[in-house]
Protein backbone atom coordinates (compact mmCIF):
# COMPACT_ATOMS: atom_id res chain seq x y z
CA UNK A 1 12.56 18.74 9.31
CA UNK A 2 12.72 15.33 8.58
CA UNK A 3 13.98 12.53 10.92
CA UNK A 4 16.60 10.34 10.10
CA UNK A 5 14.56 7.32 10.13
CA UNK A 6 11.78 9.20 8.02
CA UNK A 7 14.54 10.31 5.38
CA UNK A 8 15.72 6.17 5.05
CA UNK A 9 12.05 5.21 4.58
CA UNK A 10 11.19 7.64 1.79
CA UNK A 11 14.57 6.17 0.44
CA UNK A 12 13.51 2.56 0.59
CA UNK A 13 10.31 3.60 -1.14
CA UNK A 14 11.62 5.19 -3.87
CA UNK A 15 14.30 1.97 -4.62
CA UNK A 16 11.29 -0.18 -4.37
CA UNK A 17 9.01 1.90 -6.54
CA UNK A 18 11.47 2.60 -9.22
CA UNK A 19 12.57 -1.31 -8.99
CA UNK A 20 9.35 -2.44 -10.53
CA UNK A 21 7.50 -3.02 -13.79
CA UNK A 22 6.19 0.56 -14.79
CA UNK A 23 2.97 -1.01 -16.63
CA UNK A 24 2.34 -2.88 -12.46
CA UNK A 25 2.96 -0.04 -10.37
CA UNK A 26 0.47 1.89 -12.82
CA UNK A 27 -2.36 -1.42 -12.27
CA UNK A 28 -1.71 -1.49 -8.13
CA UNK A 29 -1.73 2.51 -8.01
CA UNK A 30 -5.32 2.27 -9.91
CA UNK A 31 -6.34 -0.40 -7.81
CA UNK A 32 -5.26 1.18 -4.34
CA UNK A 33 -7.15 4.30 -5.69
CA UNK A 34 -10.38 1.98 -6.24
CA UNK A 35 -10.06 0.57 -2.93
CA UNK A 36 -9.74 4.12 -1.26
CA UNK A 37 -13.31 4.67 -2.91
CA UNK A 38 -15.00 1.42 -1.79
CA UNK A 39 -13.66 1.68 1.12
CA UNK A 40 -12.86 5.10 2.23
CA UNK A 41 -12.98 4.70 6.35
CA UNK A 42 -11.03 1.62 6.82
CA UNK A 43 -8.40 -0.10 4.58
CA UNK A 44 -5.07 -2.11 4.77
CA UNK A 45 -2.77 -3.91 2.69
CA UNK A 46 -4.30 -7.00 2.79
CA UNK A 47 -7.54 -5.50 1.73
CA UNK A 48 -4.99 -4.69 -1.96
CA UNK A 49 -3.51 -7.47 -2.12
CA UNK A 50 -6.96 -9.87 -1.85
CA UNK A 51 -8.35 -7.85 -5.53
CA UNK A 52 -8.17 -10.62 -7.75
CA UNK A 53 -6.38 -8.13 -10.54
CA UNK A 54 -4.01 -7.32 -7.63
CA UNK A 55 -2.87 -10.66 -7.02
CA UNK A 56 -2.50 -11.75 -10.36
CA UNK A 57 0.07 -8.47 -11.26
CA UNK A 58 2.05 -9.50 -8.43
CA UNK A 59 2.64 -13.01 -9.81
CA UNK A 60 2.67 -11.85 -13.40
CA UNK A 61 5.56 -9.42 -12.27
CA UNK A 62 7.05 -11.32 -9.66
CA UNK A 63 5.76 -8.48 -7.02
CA UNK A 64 6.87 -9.40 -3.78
CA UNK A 65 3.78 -8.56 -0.99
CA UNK A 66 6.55 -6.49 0.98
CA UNK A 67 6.53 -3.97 -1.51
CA UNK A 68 2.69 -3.09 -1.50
CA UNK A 69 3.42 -0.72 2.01
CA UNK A 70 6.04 1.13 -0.89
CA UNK A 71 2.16 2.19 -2.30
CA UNK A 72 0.55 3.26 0.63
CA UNK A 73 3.43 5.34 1.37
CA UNK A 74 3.52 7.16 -1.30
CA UNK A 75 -0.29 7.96 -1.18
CA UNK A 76 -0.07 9.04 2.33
CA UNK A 77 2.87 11.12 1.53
CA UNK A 78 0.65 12.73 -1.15
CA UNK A 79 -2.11 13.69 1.09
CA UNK A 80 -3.95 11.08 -0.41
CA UNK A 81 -4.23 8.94 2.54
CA UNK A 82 -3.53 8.60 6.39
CA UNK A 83 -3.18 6.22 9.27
CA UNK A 84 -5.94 5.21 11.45
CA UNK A 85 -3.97 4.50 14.75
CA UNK A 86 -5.03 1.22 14.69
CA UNK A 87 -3.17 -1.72 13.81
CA UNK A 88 -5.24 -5.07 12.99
CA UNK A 89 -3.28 -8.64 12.75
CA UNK A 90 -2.79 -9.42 8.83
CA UNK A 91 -5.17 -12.14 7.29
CA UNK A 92 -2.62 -13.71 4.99
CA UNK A 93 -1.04 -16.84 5.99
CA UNK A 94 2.20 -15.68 4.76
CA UNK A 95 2.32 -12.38 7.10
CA UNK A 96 1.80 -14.81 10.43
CA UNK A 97 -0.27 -12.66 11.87
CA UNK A 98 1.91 -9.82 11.71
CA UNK A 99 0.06 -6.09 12.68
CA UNK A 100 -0.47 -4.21 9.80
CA UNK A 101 -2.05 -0.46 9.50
CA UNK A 102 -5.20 0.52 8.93
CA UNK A 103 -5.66 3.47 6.62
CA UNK A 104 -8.38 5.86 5.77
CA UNK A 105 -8.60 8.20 2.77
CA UNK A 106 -8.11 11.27 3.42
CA UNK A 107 -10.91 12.76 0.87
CA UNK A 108 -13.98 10.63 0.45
CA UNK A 109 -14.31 11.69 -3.05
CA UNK A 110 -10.99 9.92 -4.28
């Protein structure tokens, strides 16, 4: 059964997924799955959002950094993808050193 709070996430998600540029979500999705196989023991948002191709979709498409979690989301909610339990402060000067998760993949041959 799904909580409450769980059911208004996968909500927000979806609005912010199906909010944006198809031809963007289809770049960031390839890239997140790139970074999942550099990377496949620790990961985070900021580690997305500092590929160069990454950062320039977001400006091309006006991509606001909040919505980048929407991706990770729906990866872990595919299997694709789960949280560490650790939480690291974020590296971008915009987040203010806000905690951000840390993610692993959940199969190292993504």
């Amino acid at each position: 059964m799904t909580s409450i709070g769980q059911q208004l996430a996968n909500e927000g998600t979806d609005r912010v997924l199906a909010n944006s540029n198809e031809e963007a979500k289809q770049i960031l999705w390839e890239e997140l799955m790139t970074l999942m196989r550099l990377q496949p023991l620790f990961f985070t948002s900021d580690d997305l959002q500092s590929r160069e191709i990454v950062a320039q979709i977001m400006k091309q498409y006006c991509i606001h950094p909040n919505s980048i979690p929407a991706l990770f989301r729906k990866a872990s909610s595919k299997g694709l993808i789960e949280k560490t339990g650790q939480v690291i402060p974020s590296l971008r000067p915009s987040a203010h050193g806000r905690l951000i998760q840390v993610w692993r993949s959940c199969n190292e041959t993504n």
